[in-house]
Protein backbone atom coordinates (compact mmCIF):
# COMPACT_ATOMS: atom_id res chain seq x y z
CA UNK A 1 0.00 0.00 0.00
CA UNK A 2 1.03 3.37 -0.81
CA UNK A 3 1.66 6.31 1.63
CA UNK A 4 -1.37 8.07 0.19
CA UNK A 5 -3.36 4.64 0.54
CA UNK A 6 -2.53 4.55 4.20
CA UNK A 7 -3.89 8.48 4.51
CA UNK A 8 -6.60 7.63 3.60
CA UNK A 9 -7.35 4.32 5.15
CA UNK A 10 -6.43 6.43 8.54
CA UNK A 11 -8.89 8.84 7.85
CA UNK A 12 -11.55 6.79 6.77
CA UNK A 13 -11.39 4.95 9.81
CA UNK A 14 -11.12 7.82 11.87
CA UNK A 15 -14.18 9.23 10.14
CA UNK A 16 -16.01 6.15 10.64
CA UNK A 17 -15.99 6.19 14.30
CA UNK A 18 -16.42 10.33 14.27
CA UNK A 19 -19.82 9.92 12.60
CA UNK A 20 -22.72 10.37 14.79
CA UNK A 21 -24.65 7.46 16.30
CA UNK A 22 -25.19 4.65 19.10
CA UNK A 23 -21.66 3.97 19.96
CA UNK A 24 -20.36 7.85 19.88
CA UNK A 25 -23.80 8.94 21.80
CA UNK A 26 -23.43 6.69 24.44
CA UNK A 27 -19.74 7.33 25.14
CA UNK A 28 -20.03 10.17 24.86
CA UNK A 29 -23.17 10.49 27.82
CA UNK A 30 -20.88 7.80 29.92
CA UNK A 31 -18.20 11.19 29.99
CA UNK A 32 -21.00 13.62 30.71
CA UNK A 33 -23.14 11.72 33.67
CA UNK A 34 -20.12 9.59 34.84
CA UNK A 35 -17.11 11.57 34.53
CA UNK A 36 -14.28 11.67 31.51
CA UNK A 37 -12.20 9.28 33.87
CA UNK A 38 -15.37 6.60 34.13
CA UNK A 39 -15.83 7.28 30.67
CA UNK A 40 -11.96 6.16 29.35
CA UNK A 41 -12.96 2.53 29.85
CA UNK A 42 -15.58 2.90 26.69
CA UNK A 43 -12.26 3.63 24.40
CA UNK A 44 -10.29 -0.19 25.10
CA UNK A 45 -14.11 -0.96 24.89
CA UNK A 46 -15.67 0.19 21.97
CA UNK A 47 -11.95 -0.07 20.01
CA UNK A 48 -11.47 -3.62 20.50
CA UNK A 49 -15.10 -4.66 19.65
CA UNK A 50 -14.82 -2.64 16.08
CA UNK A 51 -11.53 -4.22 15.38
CA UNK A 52 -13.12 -7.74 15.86
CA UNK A 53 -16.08 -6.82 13.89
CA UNK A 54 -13.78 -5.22 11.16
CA UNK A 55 -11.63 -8.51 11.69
CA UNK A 56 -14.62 -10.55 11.34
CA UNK A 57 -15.96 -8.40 7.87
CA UNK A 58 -12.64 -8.59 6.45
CA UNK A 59 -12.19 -12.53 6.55
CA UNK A 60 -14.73 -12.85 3.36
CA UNK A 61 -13.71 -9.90 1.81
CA UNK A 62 -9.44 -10.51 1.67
CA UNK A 63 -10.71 -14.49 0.75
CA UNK A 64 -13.06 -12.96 -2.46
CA UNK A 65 -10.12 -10.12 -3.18
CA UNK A 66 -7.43 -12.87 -3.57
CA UNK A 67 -9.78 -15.71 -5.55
CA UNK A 68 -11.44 -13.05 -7.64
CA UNK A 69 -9.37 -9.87 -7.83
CA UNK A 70 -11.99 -8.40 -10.68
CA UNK A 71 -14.78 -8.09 -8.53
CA UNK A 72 -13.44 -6.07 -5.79
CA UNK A 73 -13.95 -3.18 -8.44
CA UNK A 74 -18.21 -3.35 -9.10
CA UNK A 75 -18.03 -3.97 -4.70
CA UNK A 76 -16.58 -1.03 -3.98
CA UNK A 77 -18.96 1.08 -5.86
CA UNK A 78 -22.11 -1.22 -4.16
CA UNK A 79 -19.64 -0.50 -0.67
CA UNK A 80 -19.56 2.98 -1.45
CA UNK A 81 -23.24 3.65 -1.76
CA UNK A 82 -24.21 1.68 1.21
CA UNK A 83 -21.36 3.65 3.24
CA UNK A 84 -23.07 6.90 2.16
CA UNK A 85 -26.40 4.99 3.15
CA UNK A 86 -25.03 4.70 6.45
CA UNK A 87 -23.55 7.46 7.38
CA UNK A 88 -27.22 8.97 6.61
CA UNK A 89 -28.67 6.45 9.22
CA UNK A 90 -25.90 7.86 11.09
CA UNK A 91 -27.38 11.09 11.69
CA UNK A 92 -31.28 9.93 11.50
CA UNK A 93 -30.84 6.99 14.08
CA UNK A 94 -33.43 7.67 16.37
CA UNK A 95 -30.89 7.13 19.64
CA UNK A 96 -28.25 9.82 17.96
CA UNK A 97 -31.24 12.22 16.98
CA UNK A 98 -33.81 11.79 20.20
CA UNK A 99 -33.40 14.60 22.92
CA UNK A 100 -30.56 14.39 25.48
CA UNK A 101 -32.03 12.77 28.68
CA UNK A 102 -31.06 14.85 32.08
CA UNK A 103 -31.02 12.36 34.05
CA UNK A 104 -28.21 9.23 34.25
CA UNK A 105 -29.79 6.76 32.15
CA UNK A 106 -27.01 4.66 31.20
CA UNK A 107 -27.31 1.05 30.52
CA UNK A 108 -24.86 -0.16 32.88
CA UNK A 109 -22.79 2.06 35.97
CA UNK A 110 -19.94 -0.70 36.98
CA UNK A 111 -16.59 0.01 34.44
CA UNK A 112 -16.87 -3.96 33.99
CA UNK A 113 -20.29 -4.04 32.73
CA UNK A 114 -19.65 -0.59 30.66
CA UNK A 115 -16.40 -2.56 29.06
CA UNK A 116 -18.24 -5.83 28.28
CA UNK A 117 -21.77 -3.64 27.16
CA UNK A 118 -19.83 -1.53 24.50
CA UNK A 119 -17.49 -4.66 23.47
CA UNK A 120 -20.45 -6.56 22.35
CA UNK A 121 -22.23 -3.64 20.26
CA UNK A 122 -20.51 -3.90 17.46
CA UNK A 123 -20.46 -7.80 17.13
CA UNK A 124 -24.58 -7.90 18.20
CA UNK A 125 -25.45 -5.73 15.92
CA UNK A 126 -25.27 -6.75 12.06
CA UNK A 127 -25.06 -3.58 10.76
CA UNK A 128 -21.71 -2.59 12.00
CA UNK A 129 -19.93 -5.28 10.45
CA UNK A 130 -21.65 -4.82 7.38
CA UNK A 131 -20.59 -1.36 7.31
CA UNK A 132 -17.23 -2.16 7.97
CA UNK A 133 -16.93 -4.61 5.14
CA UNK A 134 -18.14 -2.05 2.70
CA UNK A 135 -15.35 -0.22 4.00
CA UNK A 136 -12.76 -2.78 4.00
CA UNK A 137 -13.56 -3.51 0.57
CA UNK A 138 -12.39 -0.06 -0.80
CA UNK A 139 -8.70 -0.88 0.16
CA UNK A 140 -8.95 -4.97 -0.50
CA UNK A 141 -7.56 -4.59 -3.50
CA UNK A 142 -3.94 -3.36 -2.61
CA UNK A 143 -3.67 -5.78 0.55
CA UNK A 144 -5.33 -8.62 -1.19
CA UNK A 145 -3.28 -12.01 -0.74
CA UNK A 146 -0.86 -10.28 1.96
CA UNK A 147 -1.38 -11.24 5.46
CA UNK A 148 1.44 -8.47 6.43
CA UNK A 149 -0.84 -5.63 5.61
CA UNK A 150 -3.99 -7.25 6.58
CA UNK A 151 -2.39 -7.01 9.83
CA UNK A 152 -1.44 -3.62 9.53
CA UNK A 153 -4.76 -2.61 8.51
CA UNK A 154 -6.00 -3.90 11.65
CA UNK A 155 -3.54 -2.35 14.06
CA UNK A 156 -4.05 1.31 11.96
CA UNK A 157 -8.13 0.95 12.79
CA UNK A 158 -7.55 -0.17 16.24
CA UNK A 159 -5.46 3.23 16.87
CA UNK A 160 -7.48 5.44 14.77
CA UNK A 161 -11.12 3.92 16.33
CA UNK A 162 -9.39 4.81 19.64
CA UNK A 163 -8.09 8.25 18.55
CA UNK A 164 -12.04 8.38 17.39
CA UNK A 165 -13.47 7.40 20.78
CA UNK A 166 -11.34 9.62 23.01
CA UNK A 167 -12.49 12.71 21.08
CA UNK A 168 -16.30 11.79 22.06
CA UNK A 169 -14.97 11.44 26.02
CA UNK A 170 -13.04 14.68 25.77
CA UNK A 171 -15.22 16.42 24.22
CA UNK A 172 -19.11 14.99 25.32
CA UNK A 173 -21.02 18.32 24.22
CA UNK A 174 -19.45 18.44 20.90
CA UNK A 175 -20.43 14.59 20.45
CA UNK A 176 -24.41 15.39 21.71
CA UNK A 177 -24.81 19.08 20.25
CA UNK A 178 -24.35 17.59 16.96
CA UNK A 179 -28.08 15.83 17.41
CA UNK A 180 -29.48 19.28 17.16
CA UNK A 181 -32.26 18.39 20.19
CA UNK A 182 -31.87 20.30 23.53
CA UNK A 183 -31.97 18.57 26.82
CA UNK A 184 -35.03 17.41 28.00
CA UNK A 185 -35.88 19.25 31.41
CA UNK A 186 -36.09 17.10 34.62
CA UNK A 187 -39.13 16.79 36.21
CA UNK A 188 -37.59 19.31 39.06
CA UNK A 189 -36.59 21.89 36.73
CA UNK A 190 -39.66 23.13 35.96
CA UNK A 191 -40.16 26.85 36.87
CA UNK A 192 -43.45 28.74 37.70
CA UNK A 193 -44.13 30.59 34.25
CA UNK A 194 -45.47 34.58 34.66
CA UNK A 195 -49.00 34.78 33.86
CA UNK A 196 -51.01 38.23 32.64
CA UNK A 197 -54.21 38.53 34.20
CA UNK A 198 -55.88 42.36 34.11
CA UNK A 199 -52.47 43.39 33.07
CA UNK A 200 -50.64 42.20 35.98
CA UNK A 201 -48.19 39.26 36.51
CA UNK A 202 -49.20 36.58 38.37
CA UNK A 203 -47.26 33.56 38.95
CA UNK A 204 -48.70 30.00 38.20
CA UNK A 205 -48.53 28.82 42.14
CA UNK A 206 -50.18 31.83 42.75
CA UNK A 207 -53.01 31.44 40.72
CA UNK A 208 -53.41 28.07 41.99
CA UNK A 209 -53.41 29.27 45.59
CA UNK A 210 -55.59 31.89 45.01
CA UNK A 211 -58.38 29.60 43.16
């Protein structure tokens, strides 16, 4: 692989895990309701479960790149358009888009059951490694039939889906703004809202007292 290749393989894979969604919503809410340091177990987490699921994608795809180099060229146009496909699910998955919950309502608190809970998403879920072999397949072709860069390839994702994952637990309100929802207000931060009645303001909890 070329020096450009490798750019842009680092990129891609850094873009993949920058892209809105499950996985960067939720680490990102472990750093806001549980603290950045809480949250730095969902990067070993959520890094080593995408590098098994893009281990796990690329198996089929390196095995069809080396038997039948010529069709790695139609799949990475049919890769292509489902990567665009997804990275518009990305942003209209109901869990990345829905308003940001006040309150701590995380699916697990330990750091062992955060580890093993964001170490499985990526495997249970059937869409992540089909993503990831639709973006495996755009480089097949200059690592196909060498197990020395399939190996690279898989160390350069691991570091760049980590890179990926710390940004979301540095930064958590960068990660959430990008929904475009505001928080939704707990049920004790409701205020008394000023009423007008004969031109004079009257308080909610006043009017309630005085009827």
């Amino acid at each position: 692989m070329t020096i450009e290749t490798w750019m842009a393989f680092c990129a891609a894979s850094l873009a993949f895990i920058l892209l809105p969604g499950p996985l960067a919503s939720l680490v990102a809410r472990y750093a806001l309701h549980r603290g950045r340091l809480t949250a730095l177990v969902t990067v070993p987490a959520v890094s080593l479960g995408l590098a098994a699921a893009f281990a796990v994608a690329m198996l089929p795809v390196a095995a069809l790149a080396t038997i039948l180099p010529g069709a790695t060229g139609p799949l990475a146009w049919l890769g292509m358009v489902y990567l665009m496909l997804y990275a518009v699910w990305s942003f209209q998955e109901p869990s990345a888009r829905g308003p940001r919950s006040a309150n701590d309502n995380l699916p697990e608190q330990r750091r062992l059951g955060i580890f093993v809970h964001l170490l499985a998403i990526p495997l249970r879920k059937g869409r992540y490694v089909a993503a990831l072999a639709a973006f495996g397949v755009q480089f097949a072709g200059a690592a196909a039939g060498d197990i020395a860069v399939l190996m690279e390839m898989q160390a350069v994702f691991l570091l760049a889906i980590a890179a990926g994952c710390l940004v979301h637990v540095v930064y958590p309100d960068w990660a959430l703004a990008r929904r475009g929802r505001p928080a939704l207000p707990g049920p004790a931060s409701h205020k008394m809202h000023t009423r007008f009645i004969a031109r004079r303001a009257v308080t909610a909890g006043y009017r309630r007292i005085a009827a």
